[in-house]
Protein backbone atom coordinates (compact mmCIF):
# COMPACT_ATOMS: atom_id res chain seq x y z
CA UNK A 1 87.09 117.13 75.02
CA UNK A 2 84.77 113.94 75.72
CA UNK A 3 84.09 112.86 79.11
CA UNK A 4 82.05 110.40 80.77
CA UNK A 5 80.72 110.91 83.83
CA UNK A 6 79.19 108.55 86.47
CA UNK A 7 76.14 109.79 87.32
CA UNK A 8 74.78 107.13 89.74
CA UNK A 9 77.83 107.44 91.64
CA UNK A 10 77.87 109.03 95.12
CA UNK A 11 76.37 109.91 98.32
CA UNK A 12 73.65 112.80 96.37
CA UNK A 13 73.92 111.13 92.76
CA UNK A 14 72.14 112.00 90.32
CA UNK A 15 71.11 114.88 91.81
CA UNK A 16 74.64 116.49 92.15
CA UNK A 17 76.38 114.91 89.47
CA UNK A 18 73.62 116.16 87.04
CA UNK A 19 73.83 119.31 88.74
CA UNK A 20 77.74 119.07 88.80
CA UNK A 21 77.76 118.36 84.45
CA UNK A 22 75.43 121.26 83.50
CA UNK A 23 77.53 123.51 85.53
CA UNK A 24 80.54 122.35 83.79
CA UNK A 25 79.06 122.59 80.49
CA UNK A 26 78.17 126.46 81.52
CA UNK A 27 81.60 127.22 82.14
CA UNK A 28 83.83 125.01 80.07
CA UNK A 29 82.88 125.69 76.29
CA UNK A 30 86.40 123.07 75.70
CA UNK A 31 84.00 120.40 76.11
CA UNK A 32 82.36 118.86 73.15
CA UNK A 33 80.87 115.99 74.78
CA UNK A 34 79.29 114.66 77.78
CA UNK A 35 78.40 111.38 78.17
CA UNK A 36 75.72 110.59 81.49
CA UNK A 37 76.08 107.06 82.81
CA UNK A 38 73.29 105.51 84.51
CA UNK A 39 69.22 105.11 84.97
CA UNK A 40 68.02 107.01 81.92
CA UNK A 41 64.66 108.17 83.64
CA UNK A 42 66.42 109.86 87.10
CA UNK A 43 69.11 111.11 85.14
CA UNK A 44 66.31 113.01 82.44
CA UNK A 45 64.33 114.34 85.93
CA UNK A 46 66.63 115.99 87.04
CA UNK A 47 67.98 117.56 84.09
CA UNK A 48 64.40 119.18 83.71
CA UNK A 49 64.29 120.02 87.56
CA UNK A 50 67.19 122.01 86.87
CA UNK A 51 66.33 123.45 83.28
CA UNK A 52 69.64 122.11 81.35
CA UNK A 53 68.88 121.14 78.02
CA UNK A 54 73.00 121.39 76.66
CA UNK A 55 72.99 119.31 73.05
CA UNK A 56 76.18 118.05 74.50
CA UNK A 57 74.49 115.97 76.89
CA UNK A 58 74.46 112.03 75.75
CA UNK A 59 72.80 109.65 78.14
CA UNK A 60 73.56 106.38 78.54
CA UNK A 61 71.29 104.02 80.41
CA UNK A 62 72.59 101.63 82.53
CA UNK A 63 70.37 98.94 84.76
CA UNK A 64 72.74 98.39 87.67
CA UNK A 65 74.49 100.65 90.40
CA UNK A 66 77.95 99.59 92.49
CA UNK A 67 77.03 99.73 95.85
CA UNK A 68 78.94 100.88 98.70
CA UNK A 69 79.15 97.51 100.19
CA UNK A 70 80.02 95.74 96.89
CA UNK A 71 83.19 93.77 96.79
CA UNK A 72 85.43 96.20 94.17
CA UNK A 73 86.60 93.23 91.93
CA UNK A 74 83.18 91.40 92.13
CA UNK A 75 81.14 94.78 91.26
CA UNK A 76 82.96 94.88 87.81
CA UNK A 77 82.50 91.45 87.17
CA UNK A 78 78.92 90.90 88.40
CA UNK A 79 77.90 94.43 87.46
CA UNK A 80 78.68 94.59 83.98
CA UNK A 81 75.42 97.02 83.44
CA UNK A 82 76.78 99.73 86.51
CA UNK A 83 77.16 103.06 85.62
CA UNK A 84 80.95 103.06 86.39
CA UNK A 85 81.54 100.16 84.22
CA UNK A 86 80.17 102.01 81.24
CA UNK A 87 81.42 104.93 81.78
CA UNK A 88 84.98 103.18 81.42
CA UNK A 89 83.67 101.14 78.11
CA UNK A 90 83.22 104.58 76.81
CA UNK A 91 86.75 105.39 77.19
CA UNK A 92 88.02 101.69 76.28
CA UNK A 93 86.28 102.38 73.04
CA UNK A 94 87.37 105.69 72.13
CA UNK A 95 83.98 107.44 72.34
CA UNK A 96 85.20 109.48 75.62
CA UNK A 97 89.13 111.08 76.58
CA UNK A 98 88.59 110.49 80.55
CA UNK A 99 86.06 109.04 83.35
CA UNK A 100 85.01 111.01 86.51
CA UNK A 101 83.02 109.32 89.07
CA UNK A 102 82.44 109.56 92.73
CA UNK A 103 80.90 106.57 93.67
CA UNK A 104 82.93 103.10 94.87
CA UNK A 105 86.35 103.77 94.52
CA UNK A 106 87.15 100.42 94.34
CA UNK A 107 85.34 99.93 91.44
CA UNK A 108 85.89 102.56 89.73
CA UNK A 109 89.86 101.69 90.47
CA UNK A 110 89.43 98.05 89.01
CA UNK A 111 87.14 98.50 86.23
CA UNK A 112 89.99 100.91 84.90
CA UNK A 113 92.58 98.59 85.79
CA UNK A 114 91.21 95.35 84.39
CA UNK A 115 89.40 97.38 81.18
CA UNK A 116 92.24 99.54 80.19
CA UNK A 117 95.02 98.44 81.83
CA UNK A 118 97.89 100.24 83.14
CA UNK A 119 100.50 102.24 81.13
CA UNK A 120 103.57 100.80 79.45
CA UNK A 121 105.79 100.37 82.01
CA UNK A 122 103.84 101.02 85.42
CA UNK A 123 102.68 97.87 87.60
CA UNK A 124 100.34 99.36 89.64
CA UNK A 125 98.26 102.63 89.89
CA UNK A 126 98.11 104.89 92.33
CA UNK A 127 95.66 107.53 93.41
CA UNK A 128 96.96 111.04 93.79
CA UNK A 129 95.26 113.16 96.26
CA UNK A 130 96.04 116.86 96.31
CA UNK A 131 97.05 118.30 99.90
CA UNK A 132 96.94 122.06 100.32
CA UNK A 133 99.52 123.19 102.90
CA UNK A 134 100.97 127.41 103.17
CA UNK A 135 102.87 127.35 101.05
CA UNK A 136 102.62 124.78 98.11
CA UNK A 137 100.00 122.11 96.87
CA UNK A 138 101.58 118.80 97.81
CA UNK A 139 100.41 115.71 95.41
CA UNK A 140 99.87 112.50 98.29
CA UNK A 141 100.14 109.29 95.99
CA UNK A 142 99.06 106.89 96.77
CA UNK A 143 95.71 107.27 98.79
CA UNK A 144 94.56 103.96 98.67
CA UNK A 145 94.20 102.29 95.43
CA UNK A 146 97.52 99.31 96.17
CA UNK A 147 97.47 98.94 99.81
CA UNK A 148 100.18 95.91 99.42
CA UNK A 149 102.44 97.98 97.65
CA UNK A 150 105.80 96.49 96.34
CA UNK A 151 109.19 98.68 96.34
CA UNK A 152 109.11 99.21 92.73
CA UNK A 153 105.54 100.68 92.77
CA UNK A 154 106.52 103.75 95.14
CA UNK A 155 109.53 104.45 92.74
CA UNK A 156 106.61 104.74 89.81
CA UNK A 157 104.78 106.59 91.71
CA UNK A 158 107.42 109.23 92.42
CA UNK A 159 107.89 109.10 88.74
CA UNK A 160 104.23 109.67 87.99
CA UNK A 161 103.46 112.18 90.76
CA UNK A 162 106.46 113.93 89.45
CA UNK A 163 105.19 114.47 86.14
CA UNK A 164 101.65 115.94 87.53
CA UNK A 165 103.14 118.19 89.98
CA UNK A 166 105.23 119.52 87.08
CA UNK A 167 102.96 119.46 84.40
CA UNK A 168 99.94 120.28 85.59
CA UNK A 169 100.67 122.16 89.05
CA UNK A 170 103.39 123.80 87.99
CA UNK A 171 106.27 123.14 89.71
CA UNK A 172 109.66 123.00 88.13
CA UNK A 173 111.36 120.45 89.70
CA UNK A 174 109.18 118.97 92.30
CA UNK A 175 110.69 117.64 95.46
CA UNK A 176 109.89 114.15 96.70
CA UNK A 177 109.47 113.25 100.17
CA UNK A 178 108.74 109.24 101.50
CA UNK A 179 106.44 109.16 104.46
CA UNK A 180 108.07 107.35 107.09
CA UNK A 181 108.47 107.60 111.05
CA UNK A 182 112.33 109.33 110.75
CA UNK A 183 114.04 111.77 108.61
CA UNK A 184 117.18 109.74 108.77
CA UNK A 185 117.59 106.63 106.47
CA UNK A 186 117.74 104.26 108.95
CA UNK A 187 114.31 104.94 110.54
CA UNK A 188 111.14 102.98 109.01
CA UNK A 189 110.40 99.61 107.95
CA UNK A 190 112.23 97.11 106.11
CA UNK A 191 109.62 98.36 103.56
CA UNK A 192 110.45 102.21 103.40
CA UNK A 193 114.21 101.57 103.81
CA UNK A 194 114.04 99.60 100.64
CA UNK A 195 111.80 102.42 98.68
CA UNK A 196 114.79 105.13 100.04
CA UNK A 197 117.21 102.76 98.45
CA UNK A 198 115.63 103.33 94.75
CA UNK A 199 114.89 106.69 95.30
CA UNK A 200 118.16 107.76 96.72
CA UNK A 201 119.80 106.00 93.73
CA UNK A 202 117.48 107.81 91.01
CA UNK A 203 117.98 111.05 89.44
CA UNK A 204 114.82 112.10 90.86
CA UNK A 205 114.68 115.21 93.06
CA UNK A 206 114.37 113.15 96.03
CA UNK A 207 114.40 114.98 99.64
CA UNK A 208 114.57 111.91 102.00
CA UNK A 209 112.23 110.99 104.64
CA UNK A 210 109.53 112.69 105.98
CA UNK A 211 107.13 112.65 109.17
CA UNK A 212 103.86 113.60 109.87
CA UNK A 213 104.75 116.57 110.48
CA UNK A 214 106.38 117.82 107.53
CA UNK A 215 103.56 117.97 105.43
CA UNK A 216 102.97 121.18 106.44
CA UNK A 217 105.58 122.50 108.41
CA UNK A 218 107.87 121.68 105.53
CA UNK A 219 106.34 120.39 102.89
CA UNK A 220 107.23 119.00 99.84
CA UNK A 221 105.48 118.46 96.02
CA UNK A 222 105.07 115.03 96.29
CA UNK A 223 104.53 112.77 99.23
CA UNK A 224 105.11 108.78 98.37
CA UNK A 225 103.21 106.03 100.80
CA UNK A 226 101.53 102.76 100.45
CA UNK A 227 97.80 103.19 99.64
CA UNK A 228 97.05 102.07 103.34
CA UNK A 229 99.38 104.81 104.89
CA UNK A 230 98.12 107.32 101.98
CA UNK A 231 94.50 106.82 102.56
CA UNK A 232 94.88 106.92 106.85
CA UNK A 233 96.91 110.01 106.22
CA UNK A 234 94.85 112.02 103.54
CA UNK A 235 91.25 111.39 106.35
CA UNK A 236 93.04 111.96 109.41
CA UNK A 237 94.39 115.30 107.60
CA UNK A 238 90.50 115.94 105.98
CA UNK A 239 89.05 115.04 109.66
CA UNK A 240 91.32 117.55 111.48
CA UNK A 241 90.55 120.64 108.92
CA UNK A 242 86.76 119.88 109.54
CA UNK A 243 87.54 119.72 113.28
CA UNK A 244 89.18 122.94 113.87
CA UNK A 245 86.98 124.83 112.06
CA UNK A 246 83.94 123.32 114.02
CA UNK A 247 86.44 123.83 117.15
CA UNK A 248 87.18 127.91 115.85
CA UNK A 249 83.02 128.20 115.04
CA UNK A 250 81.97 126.71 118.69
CA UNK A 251 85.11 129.61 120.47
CA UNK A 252 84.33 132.17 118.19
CA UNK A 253 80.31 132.43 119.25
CA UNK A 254 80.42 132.21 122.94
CA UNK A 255 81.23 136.41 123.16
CA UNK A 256 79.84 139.11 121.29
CA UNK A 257 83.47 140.28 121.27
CA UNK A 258 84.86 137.74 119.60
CA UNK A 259 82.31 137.64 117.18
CA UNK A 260 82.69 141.16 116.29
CA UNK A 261 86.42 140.08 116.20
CA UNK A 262 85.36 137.33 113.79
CA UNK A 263 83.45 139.84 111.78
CA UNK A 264 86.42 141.70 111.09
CA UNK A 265 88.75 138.59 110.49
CA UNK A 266 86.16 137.19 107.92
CA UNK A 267 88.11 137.48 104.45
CA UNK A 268 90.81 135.46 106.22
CA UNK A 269 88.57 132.88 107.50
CA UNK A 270 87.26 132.27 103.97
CA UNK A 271 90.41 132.34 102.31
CA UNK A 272 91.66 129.35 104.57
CA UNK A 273 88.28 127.66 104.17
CA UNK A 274 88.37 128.31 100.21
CA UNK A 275 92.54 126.85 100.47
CA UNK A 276 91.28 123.73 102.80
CA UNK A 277 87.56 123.16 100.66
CA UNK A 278 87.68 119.61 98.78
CA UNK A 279 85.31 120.74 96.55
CA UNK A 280 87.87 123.29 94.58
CA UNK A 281 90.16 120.27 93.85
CA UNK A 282 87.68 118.27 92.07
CA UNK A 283 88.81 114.85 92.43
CA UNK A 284 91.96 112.33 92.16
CA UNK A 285 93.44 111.10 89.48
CA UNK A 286 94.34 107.97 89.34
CA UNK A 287 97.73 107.49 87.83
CA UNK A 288 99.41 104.51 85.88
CA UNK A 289 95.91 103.46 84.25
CA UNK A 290 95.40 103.31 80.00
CA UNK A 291 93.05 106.10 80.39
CA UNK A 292 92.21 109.05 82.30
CA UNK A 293 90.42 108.63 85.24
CA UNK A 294 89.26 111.12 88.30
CA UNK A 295 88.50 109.69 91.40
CA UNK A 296 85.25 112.47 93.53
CA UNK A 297 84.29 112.57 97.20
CA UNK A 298 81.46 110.33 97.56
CA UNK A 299 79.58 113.58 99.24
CA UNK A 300 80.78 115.75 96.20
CA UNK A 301 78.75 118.89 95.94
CA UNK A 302 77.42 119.79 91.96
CA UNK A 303 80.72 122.36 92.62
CA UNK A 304 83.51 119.19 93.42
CA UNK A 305 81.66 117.21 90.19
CA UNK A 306 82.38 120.62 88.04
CA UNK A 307 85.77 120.81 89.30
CA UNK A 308 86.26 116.88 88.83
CA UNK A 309 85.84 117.52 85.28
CA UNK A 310 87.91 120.14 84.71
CA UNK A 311 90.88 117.95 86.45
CA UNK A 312 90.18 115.58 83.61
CA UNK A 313 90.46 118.47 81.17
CA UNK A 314 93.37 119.44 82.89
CA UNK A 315 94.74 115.67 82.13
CA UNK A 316 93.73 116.09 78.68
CA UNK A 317 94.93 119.28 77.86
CA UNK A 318 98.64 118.55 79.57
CA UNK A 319 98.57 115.37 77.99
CA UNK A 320 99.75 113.19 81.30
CA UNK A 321 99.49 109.96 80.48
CA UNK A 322 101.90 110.48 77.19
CA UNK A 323 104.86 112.26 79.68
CA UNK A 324 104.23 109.36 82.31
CA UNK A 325 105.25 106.98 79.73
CA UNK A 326 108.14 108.72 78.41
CA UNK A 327 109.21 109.62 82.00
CA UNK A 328 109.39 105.99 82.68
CA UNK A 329 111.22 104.91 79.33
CA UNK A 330 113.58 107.69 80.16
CA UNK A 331 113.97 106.67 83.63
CA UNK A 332 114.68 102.93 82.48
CA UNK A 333 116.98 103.74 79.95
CA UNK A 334 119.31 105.74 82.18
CA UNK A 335 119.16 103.09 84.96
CA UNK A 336 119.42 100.21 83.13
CA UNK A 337 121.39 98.03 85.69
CA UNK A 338 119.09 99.08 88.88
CA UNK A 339 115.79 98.38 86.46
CA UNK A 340 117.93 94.41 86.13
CA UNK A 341 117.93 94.54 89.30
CA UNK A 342 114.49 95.40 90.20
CA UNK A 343 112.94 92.94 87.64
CA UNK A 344 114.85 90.36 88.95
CA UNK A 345 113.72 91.12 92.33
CA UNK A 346 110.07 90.82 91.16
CA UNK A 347 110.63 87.79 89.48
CA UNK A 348 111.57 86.03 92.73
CA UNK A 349 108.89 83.43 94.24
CA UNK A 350 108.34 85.66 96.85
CA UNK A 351 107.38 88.72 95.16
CA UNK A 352 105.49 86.93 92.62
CA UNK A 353 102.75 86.00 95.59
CA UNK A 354 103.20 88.81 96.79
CA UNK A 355 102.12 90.48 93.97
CA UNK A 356 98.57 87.97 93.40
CA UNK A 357 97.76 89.09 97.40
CA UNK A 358 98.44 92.93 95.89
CA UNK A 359 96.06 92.59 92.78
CA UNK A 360 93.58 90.31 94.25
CA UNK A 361 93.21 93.39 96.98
């Protein structure tokens, strides 16, 4: 397995994404090739700071950086040099199976898109974002990468997030719930009423709507939203785990009691911390693009860049992109006169501007 890896991308880079590859090359002997993206001379430093001298390391210098403030569209275009825009070439050319990166996600969501384009019969990509609740792993889709999302594009992504929660989280037949402000059908937008429409007529294990709520009280595998919605929901969810455990900390040191009573409650605290910890998830994929590509927390520890990677082996290995075409074709054959339908709809002047507002975004 090839991968390239952004290493000028995030918060700590290159000192954690460096760190992050040679821990993946410790554990994962599956990979054959690591390519390093960015300024040749930090990227060599701090391989020697931290003693890794893997053969299957292969640099690549690059001359420019995205920055967080960069326009997403205009970074790819004005930034040909970045790290994150040769880390895709890589894969465009065949040299490397999949991209990780943790830097702009904006770039690294249209330098996929505009370089590789999306699969056969997907419009838009999404970003799936894996949400731990008590009983399941949900897959969120999408978390921000189409905020002007069209009908159609939430009835991929139920498709798409299908196929990962299947393939490569292991659920049989995973049930599909659209994030709305009712469970009945008549609650929501204009929007969402139109998505439960397509779903509802699908063969899809589709659920119905869900609330806020439900995501953990009773959750589903995969939770379909407009990236805006996604991308409010998935912080506000990150922001409230990182609150009550600052919340529990601040209680739980005012007594020596409950300390002590802390103490003894430890393994469960770190089992909940371990089931709530970004960093063992890695990163999000981002689903519908020609290629494979993992989307890391900008503050990604060296641990969330090892476990980055290994989602992109996992992509590799369970060959996702192949079943999300065939998923598709499948789904079009068998619902030929609602896929009629649909493309006329998109056809319409409307949609059509519409859809320049959605890609210019």
């Amino acid at each position: 397995m090839r991968i390239a890896l952004d290493a000028m991308g995030g918060d700590f880079a290159p000192r954690n994404t460096v760190a992050g590859a040679a821990l993946a090359l410790k554990e994962y002997s599956q990979i054959t090739h690591l390519f390093l993206t960015g300024d040749e001379p930090s990227i060599k430093a701090e391989l020697e700071r931290i003693g890794c001298t893997d053969p299957r390391i292969d640099i690549v210098h690059t001359t420019q950086v995205v920055e967080m403030s960069d326009a997403a569209v205009e970074a790819v275009r004005r930034k040909k040099d970045s790290s994150v825009s040769r880390a895709v070439d890589l894969v465009k050319k065949g040299d490397a199976d999949a991209i990780v990166s943790a830097g702009h996600t904006g770039a690294a969501v249209a330098a996929t898109t505009i370089k590789l384009r999306t699969l056969e019969g997907i419009e838009r990509p999404g970003i799936a974002s894996y949400l731990p609740t008590e009983k399941n792993v949900c897959v969120l889709i999408d978390a921000g990468a189409n905020v002007d999302a069209r009908p159609v594009h939430l009835l991929q992504y139920a498709i798409m997030g299908s196929v990962l929660s299947k393939h490569v989280l292991g659920y049989e037949n995973p049930e599909i719930g659209l994030m709305s402000i009712g469970g009945e059908d008549v609650k929501g937008s204009e929007f969402t009423k139109d998505v439960f429409k397509l779903l509802k007529a699908s063969s899809l294990n589709f659920r119905g709507n869900i609330e806020g709520h439900d995501l953990f009280e009773h959750p589903v595998e995969v939770i379909l939203c407009d990236g805006f919605t996604g991308n409010v929901v998935l912080k506000t969810a990150e922001a409230t785990a990182s609150a009550v455990f600052r919340w529990l900390k601040h209680e739980l040191l005012k007594t020596k009691f409950r300390m002590l009573g802390a103490w003894i409650a430890r393994n469960a605290f770190r089992a909940i911390r371990s089931r709530t910890n970004y960093e063992n998830y890695g990163g999000s994929p981002l689903l519908g693009v020609n290629g494979i590509c993992i989307i890391a927390h900008g503050s990604s520890t060296p641990l969330a860049i090892k476990n980055a990677i290994r989602v992109a082996m996992d992509f590799i290995r369970e060959q996702v992109n192949p079943r999300i075409v065939e998923a598709v074709k499948a789904y079009n054959e068998n619902n030929a006169v609602l896929t009629k339908a649909l493309l006329r709809e998109e056809a319409s002047p409307e949609s059509a501007a519409s859809d320049t507002t959605a890609h210019e975004v």
